[in-house]
PDB file of N, CA and C in Angstrom:
ATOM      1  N   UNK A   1      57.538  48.038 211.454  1.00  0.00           N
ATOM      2  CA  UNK A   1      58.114  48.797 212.549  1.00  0.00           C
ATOM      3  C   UNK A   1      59.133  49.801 212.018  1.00  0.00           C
ATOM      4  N   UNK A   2      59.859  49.662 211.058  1.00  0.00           N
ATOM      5  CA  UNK A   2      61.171  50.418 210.368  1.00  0.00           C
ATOM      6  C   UNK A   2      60.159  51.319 209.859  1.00  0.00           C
ATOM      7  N   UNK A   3      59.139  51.502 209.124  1.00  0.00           N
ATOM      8  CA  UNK A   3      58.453  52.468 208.599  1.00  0.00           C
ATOM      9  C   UNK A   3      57.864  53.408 209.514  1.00  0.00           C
ATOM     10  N   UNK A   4      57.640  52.487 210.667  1.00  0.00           N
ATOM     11  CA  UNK A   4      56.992  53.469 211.872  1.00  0.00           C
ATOM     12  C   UNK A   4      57.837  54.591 212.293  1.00  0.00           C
ATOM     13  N   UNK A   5      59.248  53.733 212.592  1.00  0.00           N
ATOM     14  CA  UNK A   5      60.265  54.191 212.950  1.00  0.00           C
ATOM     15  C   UNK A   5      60.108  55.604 212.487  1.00  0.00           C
ATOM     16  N   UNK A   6      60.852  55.442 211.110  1.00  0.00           N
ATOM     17  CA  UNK A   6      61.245  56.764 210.437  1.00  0.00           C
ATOM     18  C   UNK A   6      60.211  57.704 210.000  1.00  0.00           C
ATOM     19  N   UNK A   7      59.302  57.306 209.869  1.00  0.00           N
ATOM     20  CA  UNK A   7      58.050  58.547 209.919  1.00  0.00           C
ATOM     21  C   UNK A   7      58.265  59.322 211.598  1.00  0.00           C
ATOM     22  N   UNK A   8      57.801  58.572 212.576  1.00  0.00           N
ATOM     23  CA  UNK A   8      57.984  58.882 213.687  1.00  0.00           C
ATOM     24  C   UNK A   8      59.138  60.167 214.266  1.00  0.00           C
ATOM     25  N   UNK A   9      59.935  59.827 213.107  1.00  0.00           N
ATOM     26  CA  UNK A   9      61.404  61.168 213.527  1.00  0.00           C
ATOM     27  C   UNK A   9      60.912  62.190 212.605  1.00  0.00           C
ATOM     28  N   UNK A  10      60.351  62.378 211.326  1.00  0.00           N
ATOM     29  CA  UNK A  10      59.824  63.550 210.741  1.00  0.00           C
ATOM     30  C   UNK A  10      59.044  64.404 211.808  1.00  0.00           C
ATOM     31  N   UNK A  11      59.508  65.522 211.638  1.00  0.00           N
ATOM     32  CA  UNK A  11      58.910  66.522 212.632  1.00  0.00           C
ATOM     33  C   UNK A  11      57.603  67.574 211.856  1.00  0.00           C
ATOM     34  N   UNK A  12      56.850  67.204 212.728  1.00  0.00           N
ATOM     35  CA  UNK A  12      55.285  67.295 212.506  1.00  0.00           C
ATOM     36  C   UNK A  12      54.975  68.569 211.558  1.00  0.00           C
ATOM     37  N   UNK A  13      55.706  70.246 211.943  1.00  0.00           N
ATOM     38  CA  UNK A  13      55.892  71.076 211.138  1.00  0.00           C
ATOM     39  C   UNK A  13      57.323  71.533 210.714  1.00  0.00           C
ATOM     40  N   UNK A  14      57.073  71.745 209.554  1.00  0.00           N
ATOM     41  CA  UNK A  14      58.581  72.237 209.418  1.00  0.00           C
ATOM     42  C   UNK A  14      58.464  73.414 207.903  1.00  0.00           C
ATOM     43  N   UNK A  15      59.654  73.838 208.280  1.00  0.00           N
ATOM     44  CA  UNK A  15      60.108  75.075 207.418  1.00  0.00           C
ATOM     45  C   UNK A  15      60.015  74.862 205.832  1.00  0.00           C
ATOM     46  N   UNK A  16      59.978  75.505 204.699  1.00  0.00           N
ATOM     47  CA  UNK A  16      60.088  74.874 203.206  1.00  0.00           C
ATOM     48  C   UNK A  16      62.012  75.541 203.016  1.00  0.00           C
ATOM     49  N   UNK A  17      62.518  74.854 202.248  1.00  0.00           N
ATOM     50  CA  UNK A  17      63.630  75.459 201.842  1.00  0.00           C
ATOM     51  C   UNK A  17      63.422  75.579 200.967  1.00  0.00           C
ATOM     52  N   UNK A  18      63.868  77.262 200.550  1.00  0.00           N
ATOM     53  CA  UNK A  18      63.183  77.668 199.295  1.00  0.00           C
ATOM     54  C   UNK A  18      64.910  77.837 197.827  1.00  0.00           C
ATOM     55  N   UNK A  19      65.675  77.216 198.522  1.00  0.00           N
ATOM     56  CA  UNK A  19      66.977  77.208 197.779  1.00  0.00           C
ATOM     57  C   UNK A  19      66.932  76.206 196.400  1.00  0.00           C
ATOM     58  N   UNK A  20      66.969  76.960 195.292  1.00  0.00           N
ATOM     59  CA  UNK A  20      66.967  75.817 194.544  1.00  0.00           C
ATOM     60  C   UNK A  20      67.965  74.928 194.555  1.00  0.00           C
ATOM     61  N   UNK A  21      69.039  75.241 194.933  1.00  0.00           N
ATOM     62  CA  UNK A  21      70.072  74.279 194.662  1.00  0.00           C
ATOM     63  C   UNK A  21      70.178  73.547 195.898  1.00  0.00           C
ATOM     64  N   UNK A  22      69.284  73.163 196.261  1.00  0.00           N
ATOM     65  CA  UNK A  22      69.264  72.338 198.179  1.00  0.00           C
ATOM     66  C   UNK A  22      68.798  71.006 197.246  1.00  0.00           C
ATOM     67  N   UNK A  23      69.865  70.235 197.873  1.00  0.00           N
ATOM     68  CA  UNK A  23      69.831  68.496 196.964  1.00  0.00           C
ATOM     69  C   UNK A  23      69.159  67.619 198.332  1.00  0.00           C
ATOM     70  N   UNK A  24      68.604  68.439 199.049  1.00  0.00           N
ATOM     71  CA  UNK A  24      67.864  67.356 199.790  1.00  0.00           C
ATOM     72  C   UNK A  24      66.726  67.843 200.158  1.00  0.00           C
ATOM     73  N   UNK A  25      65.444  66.783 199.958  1.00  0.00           N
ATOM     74  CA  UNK A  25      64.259  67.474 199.978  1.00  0.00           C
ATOM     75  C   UNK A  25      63.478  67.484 201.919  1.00  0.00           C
ATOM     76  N   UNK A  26      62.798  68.537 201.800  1.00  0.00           N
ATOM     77  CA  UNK A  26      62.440  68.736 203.170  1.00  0.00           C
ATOM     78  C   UNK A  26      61.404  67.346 203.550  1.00  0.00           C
ATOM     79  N   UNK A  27      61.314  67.021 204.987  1.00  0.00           N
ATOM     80  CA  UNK A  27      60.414  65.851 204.892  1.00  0.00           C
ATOM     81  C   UNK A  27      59.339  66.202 206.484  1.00  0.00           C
ATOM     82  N   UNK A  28      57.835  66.230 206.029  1.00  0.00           N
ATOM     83  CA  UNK A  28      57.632  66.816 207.260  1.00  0.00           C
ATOM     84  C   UNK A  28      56.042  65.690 207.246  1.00  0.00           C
ATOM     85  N   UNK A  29      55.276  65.424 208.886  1.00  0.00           N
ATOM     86  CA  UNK A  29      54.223  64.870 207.974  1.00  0.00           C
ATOM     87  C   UNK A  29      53.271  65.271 207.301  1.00  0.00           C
ATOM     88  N   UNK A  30      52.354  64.395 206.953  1.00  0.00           N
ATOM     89  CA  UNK A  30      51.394  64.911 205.575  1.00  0.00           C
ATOM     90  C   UNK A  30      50.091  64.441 206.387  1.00  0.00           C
ATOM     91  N   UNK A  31      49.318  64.075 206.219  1.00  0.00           N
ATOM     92  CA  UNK A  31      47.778  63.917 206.007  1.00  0.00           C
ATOM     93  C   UNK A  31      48.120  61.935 206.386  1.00  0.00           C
ATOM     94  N   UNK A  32      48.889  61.593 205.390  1.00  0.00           N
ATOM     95  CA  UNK A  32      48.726  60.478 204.892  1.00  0.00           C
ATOM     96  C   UNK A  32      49.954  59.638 206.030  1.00  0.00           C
ATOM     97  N   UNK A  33      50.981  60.699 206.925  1.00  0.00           N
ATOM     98  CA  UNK A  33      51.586  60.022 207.835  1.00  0.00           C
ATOM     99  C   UNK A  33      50.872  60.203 208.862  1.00  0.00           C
ATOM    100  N   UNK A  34      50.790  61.206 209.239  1.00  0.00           N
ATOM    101  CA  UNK A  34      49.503  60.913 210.373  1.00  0.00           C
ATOM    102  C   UNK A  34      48.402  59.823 210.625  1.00  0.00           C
ATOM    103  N   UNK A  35      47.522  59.161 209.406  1.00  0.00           N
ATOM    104  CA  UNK A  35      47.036  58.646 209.896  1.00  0.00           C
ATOM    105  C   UNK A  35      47.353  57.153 209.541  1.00  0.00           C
ATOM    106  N   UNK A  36      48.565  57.198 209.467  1.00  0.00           N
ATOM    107  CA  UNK A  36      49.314  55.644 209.112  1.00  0.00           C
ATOM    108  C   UNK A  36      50.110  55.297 210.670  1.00  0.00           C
ATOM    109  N   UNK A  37      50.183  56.546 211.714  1.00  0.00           N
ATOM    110  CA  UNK A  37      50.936  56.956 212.681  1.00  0.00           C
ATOM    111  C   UNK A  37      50.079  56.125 213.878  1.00  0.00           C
ATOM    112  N   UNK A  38      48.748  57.083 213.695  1.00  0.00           N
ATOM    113  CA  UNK A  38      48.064  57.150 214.450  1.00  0.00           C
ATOM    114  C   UNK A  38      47.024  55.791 214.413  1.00  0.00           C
ATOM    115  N   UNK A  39      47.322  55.044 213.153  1.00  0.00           N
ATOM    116  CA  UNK A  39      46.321  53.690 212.803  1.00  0.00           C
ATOM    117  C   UNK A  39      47.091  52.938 213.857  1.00  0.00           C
ATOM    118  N   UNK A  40      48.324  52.829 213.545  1.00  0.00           N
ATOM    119  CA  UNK A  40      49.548  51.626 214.312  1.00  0.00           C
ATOM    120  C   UNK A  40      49.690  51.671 215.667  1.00  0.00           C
ATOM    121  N   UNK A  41      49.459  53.150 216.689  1.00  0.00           N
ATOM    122  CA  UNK A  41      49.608  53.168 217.638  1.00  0.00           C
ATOM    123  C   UNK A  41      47.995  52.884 218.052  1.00  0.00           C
ATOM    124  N   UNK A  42      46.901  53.026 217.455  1.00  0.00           N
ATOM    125  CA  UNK A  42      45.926  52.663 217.985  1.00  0.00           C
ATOM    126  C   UNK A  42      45.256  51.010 218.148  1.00  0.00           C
ATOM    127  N   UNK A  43      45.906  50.242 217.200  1.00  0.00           N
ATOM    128  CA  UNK A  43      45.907  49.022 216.508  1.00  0.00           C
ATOM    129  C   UNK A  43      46.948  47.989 217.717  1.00  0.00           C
ATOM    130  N   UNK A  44      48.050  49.171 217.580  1.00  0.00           N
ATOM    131  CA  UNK A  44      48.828  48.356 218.706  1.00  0.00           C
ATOM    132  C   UNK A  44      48.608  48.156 219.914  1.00  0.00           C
ATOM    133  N   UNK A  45      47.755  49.442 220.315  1.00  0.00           N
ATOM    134  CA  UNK A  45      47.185  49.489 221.807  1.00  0.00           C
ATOM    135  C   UNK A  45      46.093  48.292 222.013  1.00  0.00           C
ATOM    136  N   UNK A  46      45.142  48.243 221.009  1.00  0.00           N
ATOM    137  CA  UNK A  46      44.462  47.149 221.058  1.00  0.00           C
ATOM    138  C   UNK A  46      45.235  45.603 221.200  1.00  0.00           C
ATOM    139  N   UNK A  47      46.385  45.487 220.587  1.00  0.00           N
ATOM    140  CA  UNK A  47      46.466  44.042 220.131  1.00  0.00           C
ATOM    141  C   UNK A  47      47.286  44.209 221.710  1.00  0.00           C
ATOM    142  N   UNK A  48      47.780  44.850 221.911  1.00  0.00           N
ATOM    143  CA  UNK A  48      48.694  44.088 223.591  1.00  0.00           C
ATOM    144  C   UNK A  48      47.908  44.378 225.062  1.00  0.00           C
ATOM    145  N   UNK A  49      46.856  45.245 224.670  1.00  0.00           N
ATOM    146  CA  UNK A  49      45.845  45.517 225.509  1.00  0.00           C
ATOM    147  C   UNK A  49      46.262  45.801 227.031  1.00  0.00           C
ATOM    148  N   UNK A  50      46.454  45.361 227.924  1.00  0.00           N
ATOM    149  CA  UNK A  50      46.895  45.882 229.357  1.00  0.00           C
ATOM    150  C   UNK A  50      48.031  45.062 229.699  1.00  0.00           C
ATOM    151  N   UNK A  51      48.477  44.631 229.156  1.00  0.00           N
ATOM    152  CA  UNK A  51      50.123  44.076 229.281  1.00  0.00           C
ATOM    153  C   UNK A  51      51.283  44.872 228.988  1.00  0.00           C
ATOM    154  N   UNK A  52      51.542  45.892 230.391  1.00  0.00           N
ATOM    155  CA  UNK A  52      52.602  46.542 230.279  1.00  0.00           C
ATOM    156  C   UNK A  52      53.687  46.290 229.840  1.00  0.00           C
ATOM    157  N   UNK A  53      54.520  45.026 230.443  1.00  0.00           N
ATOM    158  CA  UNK A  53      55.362  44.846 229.928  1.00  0.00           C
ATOM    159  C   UNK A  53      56.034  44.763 228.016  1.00  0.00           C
ATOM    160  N   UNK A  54      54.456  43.912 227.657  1.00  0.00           N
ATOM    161  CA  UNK A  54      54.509  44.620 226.201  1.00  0.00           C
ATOM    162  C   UNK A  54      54.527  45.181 225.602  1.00  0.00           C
ATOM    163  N   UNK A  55      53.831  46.264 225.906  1.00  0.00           N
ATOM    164  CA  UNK A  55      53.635  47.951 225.738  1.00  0.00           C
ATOM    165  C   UNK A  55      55.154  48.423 225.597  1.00  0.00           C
ATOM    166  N   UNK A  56      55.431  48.048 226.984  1.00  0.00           N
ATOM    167  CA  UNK A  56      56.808  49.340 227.204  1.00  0.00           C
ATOM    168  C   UNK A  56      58.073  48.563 226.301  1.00  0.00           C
ATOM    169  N   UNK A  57      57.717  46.838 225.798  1.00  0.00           N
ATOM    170  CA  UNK A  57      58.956  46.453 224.653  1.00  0.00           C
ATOM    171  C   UNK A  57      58.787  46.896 223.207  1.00  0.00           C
ATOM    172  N   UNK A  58      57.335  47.519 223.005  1.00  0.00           N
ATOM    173  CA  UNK A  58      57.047  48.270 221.943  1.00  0.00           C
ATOM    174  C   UNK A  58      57.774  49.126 221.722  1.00  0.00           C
ATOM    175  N   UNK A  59      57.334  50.073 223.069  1.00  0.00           N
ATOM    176  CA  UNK A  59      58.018  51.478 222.298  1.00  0.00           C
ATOM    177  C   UNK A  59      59.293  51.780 222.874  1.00  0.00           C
ATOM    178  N   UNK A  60      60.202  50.439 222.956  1.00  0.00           N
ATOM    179  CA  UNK A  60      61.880  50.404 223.121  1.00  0.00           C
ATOM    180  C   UNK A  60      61.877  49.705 222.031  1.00  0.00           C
ATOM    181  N   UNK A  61      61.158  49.161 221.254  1.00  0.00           N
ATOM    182  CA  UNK A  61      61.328  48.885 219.537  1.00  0.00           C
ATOM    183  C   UNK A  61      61.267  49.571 218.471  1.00  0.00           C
ATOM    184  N   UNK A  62      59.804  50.936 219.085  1.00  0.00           N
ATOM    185  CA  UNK A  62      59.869  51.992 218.365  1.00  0.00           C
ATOM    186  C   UNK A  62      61.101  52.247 218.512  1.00  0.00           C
ATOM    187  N   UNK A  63      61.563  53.302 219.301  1.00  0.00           N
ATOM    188  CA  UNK A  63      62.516  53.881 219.515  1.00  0.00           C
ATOM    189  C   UNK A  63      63.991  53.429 218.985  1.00  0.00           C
ATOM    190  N   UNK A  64      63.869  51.936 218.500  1.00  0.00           N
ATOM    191  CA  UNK A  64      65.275  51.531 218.057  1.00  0.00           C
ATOM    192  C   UNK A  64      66.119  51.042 219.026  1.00  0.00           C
ATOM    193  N   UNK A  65      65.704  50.696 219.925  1.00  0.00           N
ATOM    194  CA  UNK A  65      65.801  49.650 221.109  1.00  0.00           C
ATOM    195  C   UNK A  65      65.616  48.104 221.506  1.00  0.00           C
ATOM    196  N   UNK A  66      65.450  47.886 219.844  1.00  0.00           N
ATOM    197  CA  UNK A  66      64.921  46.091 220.333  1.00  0.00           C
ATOM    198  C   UNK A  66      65.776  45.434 220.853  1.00  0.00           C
ATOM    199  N   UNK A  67      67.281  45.717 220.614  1.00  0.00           N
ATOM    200  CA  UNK A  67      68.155  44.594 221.002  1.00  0.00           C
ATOM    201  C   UNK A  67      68.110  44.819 222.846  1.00  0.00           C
ATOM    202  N   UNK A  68      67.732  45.882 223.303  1.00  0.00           N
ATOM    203  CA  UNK A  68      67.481  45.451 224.482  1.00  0.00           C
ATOM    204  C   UNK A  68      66.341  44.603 225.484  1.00  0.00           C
ATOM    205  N   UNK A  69      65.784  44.374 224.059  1.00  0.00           N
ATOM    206  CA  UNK A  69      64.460  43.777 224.642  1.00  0.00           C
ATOM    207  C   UNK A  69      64.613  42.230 224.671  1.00  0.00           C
ATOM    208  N   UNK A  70      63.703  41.413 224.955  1.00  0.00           N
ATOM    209  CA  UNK A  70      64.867  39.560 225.235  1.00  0.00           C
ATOM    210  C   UNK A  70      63.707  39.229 223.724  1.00  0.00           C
ATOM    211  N   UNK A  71      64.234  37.944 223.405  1.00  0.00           N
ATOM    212  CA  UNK A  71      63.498  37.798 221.960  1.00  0.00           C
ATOM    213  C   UNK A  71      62.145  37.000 222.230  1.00  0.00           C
ATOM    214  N   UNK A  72      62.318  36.412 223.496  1.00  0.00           N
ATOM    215  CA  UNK A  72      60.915  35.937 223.578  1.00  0.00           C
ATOM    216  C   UNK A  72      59.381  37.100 223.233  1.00  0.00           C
ATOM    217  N   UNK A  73      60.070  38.230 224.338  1.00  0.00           N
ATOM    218  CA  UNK A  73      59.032  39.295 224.452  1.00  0.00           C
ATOM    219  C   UNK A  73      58.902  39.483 222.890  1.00  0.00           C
ATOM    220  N   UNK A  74      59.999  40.471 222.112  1.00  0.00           N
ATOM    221  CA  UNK A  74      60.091  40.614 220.548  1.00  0.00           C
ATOM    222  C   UNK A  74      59.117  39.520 220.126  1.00  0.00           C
ATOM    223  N   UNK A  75      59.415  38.254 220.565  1.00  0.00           N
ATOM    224  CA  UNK A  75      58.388  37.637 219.487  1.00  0.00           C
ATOM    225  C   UNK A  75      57.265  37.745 219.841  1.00  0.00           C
ATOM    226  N   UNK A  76      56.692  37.372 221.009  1.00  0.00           N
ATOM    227  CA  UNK A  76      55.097  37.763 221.486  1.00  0.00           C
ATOM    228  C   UNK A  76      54.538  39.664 220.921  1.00  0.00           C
ATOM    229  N   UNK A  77      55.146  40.108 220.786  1.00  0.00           N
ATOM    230  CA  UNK A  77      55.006  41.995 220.905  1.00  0.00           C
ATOM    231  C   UNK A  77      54.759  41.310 218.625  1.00  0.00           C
ATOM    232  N   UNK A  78      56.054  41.100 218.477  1.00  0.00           N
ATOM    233  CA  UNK A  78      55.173  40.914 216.914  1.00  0.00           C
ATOM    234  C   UNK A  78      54.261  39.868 216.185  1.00  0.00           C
ATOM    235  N   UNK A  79      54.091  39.012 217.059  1.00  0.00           N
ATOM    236  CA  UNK A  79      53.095  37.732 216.719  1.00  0.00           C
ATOM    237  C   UNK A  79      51.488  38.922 216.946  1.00  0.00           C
ATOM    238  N   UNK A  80      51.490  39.156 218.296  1.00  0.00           N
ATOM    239  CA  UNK A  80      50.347  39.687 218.464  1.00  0.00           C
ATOM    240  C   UNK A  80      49.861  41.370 217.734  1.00  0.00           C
ATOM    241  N   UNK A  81      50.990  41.894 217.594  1.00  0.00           N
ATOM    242  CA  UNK A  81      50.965  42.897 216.354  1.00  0.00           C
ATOM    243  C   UNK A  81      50.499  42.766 215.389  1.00  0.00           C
ATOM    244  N   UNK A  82      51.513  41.798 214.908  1.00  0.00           N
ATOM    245  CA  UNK A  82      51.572  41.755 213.218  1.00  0.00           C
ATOM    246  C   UNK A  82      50.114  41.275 212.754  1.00  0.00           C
ATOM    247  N   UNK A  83      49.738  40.221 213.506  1.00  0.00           N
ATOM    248  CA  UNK A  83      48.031  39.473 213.478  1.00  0.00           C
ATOM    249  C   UNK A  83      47.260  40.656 213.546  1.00  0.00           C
ATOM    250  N   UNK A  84      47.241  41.629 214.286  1.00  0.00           N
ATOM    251  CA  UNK A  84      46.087  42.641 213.498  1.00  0.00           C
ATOM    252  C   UNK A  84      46.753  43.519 212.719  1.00  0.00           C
ATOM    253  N   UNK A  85      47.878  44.140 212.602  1.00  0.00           N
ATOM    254  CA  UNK A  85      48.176  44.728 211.789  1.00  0.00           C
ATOM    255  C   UNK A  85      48.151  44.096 210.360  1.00  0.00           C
ATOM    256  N   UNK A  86      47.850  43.004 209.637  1.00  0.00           N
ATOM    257  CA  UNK A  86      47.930  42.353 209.066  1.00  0.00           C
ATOM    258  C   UNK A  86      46.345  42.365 208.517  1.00  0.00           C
ATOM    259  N   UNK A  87      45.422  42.099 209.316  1.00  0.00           N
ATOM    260  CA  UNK A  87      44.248  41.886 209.291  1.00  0.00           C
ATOM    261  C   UNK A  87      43.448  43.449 209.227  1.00  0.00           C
ATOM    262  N   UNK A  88      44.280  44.513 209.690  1.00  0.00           N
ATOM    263  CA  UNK A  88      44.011  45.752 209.628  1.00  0.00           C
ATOM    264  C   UNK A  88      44.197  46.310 208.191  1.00  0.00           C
ATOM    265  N   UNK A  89      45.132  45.634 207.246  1.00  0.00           N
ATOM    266  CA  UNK A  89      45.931  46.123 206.582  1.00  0.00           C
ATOM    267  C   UNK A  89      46.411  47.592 206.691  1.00  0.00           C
ATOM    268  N   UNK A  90      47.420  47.339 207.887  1.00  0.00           N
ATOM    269  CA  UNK A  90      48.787  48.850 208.115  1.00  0.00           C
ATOM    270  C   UNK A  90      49.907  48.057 207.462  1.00  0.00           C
ATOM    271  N   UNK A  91      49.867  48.249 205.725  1.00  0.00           N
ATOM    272  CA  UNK A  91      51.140  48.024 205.260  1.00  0.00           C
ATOM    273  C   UNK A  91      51.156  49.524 204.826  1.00  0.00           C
ATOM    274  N   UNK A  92      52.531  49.884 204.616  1.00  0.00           N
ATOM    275  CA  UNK A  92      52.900  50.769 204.646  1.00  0.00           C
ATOM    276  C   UNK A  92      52.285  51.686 202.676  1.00  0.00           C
ATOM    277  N   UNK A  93      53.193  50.574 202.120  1.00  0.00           N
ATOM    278  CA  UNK A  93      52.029  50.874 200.567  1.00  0.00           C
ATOM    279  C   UNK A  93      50.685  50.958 200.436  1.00  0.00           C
ATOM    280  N   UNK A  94      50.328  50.826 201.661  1.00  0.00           N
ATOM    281  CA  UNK A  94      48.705  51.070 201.408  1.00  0.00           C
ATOM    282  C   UNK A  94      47.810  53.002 201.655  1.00  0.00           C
ATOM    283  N   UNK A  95      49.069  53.103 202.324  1.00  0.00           N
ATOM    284  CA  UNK A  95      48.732  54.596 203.206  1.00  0.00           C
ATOM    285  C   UNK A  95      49.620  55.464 202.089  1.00  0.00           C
ATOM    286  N   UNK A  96      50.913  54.958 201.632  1.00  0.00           N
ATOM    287  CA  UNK A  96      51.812  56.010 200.725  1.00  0.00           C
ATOM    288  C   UNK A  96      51.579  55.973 199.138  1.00  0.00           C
ATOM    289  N   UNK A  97      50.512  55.035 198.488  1.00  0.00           N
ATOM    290  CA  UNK A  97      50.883  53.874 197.429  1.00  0.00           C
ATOM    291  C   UNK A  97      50.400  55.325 196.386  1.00  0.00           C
ATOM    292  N   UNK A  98      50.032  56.465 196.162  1.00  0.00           N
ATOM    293  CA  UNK A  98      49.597  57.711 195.893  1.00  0.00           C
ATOM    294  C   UNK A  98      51.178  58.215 195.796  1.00  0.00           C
ATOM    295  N   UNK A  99      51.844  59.003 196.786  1.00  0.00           N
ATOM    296  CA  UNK A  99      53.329  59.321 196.816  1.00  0.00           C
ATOM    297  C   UNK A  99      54.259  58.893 196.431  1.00  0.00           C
ATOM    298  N   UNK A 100      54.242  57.324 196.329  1.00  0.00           N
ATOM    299  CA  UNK A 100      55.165  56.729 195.944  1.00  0.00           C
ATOM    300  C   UNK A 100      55.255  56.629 194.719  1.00  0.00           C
ATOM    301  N   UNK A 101      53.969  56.363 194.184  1.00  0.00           N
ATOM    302  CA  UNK A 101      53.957  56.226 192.778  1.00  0.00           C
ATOM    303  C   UNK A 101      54.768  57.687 191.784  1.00  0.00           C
ATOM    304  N   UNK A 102      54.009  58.756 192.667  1.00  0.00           N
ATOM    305  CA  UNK A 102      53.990  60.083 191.829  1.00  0.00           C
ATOM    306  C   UNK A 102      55.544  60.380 192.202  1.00  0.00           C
ATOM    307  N   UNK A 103      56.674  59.863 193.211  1.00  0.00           N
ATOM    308  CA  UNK A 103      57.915  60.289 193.306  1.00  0.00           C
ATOM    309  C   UNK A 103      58.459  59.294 192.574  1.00  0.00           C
ATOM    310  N   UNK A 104      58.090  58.210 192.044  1.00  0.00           N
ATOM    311  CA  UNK A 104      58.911  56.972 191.123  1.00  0.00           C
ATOM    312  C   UNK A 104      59.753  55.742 191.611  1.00  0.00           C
ATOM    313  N   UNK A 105      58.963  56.019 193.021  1.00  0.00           N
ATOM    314  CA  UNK A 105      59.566  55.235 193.994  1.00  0.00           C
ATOM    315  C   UNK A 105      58.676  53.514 194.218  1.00  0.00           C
ATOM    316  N   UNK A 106      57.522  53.055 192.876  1.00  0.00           N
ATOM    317  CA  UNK A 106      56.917  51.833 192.566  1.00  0.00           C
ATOM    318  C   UNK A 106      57.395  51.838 190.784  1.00  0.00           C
ATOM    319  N   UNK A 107      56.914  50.679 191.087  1.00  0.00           N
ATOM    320  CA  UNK A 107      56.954  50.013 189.119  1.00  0.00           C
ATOM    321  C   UNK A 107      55.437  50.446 189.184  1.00  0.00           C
ATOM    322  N   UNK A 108      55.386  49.853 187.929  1.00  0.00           N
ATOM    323  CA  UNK A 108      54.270  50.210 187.171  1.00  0.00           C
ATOM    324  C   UNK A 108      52.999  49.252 187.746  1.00  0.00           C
ATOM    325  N   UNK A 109      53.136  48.062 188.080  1.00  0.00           N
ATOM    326  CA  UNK A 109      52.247  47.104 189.259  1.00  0.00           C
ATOM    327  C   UNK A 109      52.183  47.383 190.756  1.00  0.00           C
ATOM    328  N   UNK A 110      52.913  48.538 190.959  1.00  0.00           N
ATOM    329  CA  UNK A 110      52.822  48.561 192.307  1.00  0.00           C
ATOM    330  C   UNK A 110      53.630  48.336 193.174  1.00  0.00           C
ATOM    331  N   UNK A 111      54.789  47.718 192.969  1.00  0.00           N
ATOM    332  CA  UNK A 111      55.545  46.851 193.857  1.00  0.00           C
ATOM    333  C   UNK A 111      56.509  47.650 194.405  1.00  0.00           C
ATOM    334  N   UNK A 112      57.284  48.519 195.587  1.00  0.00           N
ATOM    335  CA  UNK A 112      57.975  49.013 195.725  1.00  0.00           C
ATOM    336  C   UNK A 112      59.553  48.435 195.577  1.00  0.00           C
TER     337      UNK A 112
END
């Protein structure tokens, strides 16, 4: 969900800064957030299926809202998640494990 999160705030197009001395790099999505985006929200739609109430504690979890949500729901919303996301494999190294490597952001096995 934290990975969802922060992809989710990258804004879809964006500008290049062409300053060399800019110590922070631009972050916009790629190919490879999109369809890590679009796997989770489709995956998720499946696993809670017509149970609004779950739905709508989702995306007050997206959003960075869980503590308003009660923990029972939280736990049903990630029991029934995580079981296909799991079985889907939407880990996050699986969609970035290319980027990560080439920014130095894994060891040499993989492991972030």
């Amino acid at each position: 969900m934290d990975c969802y999160i922060a992809l989710r705030a990258f804004p879809a197009i964006s500008a290049k800064d062409y300053d060399p001395y800019a110590n922070r790099r631009t972050s916009s999505w790629t190919p490879d957030v999109a369809h890590f985006l679009m796997d989770v929200e489709r995956v998720t739609e499946e696993a809670l299926g017509e149970n609004i109430a779950l739905q709508a504690a989702w995306f007050a979890m997206a959003a960075g809202e869980g503590a308003s949500v009660p923990a029972k729901i939280r736990n049903d919303v990630y029991r029934l998640c995580g079981t296909l996301y799991k079985s889907r494999g939407l880990s996050p190294s699986r969609y970035f494990r290319r980027s990560l490597k080439n920014d130095g952001w894994m060891t040499a096995d993989g492991d972030a």
